[in-house]
Structure formats: structure tokens, C-alpha cells
Protein backbone atom coordinates (compact mmCIF):
# COMPACT_ATOMS: atom_id res chain seq x y z
CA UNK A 1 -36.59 -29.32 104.56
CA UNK A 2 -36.08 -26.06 102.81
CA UNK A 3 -38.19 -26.35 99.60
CA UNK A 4 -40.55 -28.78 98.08
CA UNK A 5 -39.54 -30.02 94.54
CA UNK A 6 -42.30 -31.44 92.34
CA UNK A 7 -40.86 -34.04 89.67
CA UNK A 8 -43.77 -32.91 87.09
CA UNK A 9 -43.86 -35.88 84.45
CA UNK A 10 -47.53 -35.68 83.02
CA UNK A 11 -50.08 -36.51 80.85
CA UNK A 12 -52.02 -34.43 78.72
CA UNK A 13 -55.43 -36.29 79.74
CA UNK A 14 -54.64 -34.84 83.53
CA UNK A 15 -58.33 -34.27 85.08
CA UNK A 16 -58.94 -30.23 84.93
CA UNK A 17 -57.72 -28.70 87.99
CA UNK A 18 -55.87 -31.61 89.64
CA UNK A 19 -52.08 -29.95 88.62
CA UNK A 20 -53.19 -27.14 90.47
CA UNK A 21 -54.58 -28.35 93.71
CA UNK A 22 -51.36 -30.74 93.93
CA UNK A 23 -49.39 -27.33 94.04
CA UNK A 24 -51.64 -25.36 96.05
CA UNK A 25 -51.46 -28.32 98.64
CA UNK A 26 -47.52 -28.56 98.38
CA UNK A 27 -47.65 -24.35 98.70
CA UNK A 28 -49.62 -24.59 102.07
CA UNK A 29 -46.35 -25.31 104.14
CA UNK A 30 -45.22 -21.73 102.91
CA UNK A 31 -41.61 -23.48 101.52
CA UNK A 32 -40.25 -22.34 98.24
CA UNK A 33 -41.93 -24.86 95.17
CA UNK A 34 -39.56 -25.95 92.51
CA UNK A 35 -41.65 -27.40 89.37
CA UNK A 36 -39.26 -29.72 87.60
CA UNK A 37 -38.88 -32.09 85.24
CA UNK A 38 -41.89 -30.86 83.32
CA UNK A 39 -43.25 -33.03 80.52
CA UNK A 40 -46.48 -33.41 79.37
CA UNK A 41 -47.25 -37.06 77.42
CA UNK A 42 -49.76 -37.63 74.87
CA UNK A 43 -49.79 -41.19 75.28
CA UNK A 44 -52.66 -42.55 77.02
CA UNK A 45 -52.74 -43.01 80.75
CA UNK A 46 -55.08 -44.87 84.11
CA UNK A 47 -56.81 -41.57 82.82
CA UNK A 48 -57.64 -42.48 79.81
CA UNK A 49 -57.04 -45.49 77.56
CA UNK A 50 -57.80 -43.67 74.26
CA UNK A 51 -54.54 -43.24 72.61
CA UNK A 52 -54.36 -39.07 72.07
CA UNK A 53 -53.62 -37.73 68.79
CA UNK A 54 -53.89 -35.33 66.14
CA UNK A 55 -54.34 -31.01 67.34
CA UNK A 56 -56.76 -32.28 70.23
CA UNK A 57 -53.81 -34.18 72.30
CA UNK A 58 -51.71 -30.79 71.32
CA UNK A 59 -54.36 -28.96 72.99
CA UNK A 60 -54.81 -30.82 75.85
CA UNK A 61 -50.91 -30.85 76.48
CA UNK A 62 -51.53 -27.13 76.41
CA UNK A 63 -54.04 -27.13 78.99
CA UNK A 64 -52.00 -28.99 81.30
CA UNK A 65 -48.68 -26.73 80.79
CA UNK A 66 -50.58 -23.56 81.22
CA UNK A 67 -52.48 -24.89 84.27
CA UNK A 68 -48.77 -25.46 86.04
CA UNK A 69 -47.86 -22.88 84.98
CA UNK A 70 -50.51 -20.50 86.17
CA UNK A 71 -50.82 -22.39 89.55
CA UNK A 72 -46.54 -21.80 89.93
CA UNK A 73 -47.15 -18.37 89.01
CA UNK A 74 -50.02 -17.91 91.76
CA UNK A 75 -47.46 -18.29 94.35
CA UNK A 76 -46.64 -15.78 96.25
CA UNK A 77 -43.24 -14.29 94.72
CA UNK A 78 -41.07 -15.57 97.68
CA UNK A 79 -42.48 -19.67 97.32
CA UNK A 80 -41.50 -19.27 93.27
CA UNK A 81 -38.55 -21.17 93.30
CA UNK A 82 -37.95 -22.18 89.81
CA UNK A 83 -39.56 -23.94 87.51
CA UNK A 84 -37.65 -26.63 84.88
CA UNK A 85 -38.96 -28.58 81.51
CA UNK A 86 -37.31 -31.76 80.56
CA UNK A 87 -35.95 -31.53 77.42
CA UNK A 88 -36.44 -28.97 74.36
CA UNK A 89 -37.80 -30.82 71.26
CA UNK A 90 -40.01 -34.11 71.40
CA UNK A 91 -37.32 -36.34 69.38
CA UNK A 92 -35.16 -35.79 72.12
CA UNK A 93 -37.47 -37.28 74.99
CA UNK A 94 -36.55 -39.61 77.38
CA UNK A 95 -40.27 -41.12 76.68
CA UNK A 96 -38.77 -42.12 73.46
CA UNK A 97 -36.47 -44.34 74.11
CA UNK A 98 -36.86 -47.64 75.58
CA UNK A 99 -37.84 -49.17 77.60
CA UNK A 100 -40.59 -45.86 77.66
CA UNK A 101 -42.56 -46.31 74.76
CA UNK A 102 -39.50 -45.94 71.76
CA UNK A 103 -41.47 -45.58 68.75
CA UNK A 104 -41.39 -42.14 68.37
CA UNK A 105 -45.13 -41.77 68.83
CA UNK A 106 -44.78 -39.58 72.31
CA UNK A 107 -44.67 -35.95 71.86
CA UNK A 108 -43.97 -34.87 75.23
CA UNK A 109 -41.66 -31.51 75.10
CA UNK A 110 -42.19 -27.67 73.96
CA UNK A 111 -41.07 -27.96 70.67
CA UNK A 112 -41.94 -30.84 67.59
CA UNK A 113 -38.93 -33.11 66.04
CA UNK A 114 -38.26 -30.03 64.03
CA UNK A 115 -37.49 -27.49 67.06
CA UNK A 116 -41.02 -25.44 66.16
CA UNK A 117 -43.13 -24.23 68.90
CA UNK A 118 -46.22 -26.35 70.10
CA UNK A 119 -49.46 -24.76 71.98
CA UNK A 120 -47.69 -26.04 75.20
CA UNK A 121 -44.68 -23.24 74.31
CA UNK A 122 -47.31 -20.52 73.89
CA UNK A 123 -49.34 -21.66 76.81
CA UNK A 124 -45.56 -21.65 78.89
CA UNK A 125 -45.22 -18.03 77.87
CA UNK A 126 -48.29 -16.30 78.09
CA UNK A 127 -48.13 -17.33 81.71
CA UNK A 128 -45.38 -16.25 82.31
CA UNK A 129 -45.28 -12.75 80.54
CA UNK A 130 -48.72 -12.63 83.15
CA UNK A 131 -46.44 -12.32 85.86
């Protein structure tokens, strides 16, 4: 095993702090951590059956994003492997299509329908430019 790669398909009701403990756990056997896959759902979850809408899920989607990506970027340099998001803008979300949820109502990605920039894009960058 040279690396641990964590498949980060989320939800935007995540409990505070449990992103980060996941990859401070994976980090503690010192191999290089590659964050892929990253979405962050607004659909309710086991979480949470309250269906999330409106700036509030946006926010929370934010919160999750920037927690990843503050825990990736807590790493020691040499464990940073990469990090990946799955997919630009939310129309073109796997969660869209069936047999995910395919009515459009998911808005998963970085960017809306119309490629602008959500909270979760802003929380991506400013931890990032931390770095």
C-alpha cells in the first residue's frame, strides 16, 4: 500500500468535525492521502431527514468543503497527495441522474447550473490560498 485514497461523496448535514477525524485517522499511517471524488449533497441523509434547502444547505455544504479541505491541508506537505472534486457545475452531477435522485433537486458541485461560484468554491479556495 503506498497511499490511502478517500472516495469523499458527502452530505452537507455531516456532524461538525467528523470529515476531519476520518482524515486525521487515515493520516496516522504516515502514507500520502488522496481526497477524491469530492461532492458535497444537499439532499437529506441517516443524518438528517429534513430535506436541506434554500442559503442554509449552501452554507452547510460550505462547512463541510472547507472542513476537508482544511484537514487535507493540515497534513504534513509530504502526506498531501492530491485532492479531486467530482464534477464542475451541479447540472452536471452524477446525483442527478437516475437512479440517484434525477430531479434536479441535488446541488452537489462547486458551481450552480449556471457555472457561478457557490460558498463551497470560496470555502475550497480560501483553504487553499492558507497553505
Amino acid at each position: 500500500v503506498n497511499g490511502v485514497g478517500i472516495q469523499s461523496h458527502l452530505s452537507a448535514d455531516l456532524p461538525r468535525g467528523y470529515a476531519a477525524r476520518a482524515i486525521r485517522a487515515l493520516a496516522s499511517f504516515g502514507l500520502p492521502i488522496h481526497v477524491s471524488e469530492l461532492d458535497v449533497s444537499t439532499r437529506p441523509t441517516r443524518f438528517s431527514l429534513e430535506p436541506m434547502s434554500g442559503p442554509a444547505a449552501l452554507d452547510s455544504q460550505a462547512r463541510v468543503v472547507g472542513e476537508v479541505v482544511e484537514a487535507f491541508m493540515d497534513l504534513p506537505p509530504a502526506q498531501r497527495y492530491a485532492f479531486t472534486v467530482w464534477g464542475v457545475r451541479d447540472e452536471d452531477s452524477w446525483l442527478r441522474r437516475p437512479p440517484n435522485a434525477g430531479d434536479g433537486a441535488d446541488r452537489p458541485l462547486l458551481f450552480d447550473d449556471a457555472g457561478r461560484p457557490k460558498p463551497a468554491f470560496q470555502a475550497l479556495a480560501a483553504g487553499f490560498r492558507r497553505a
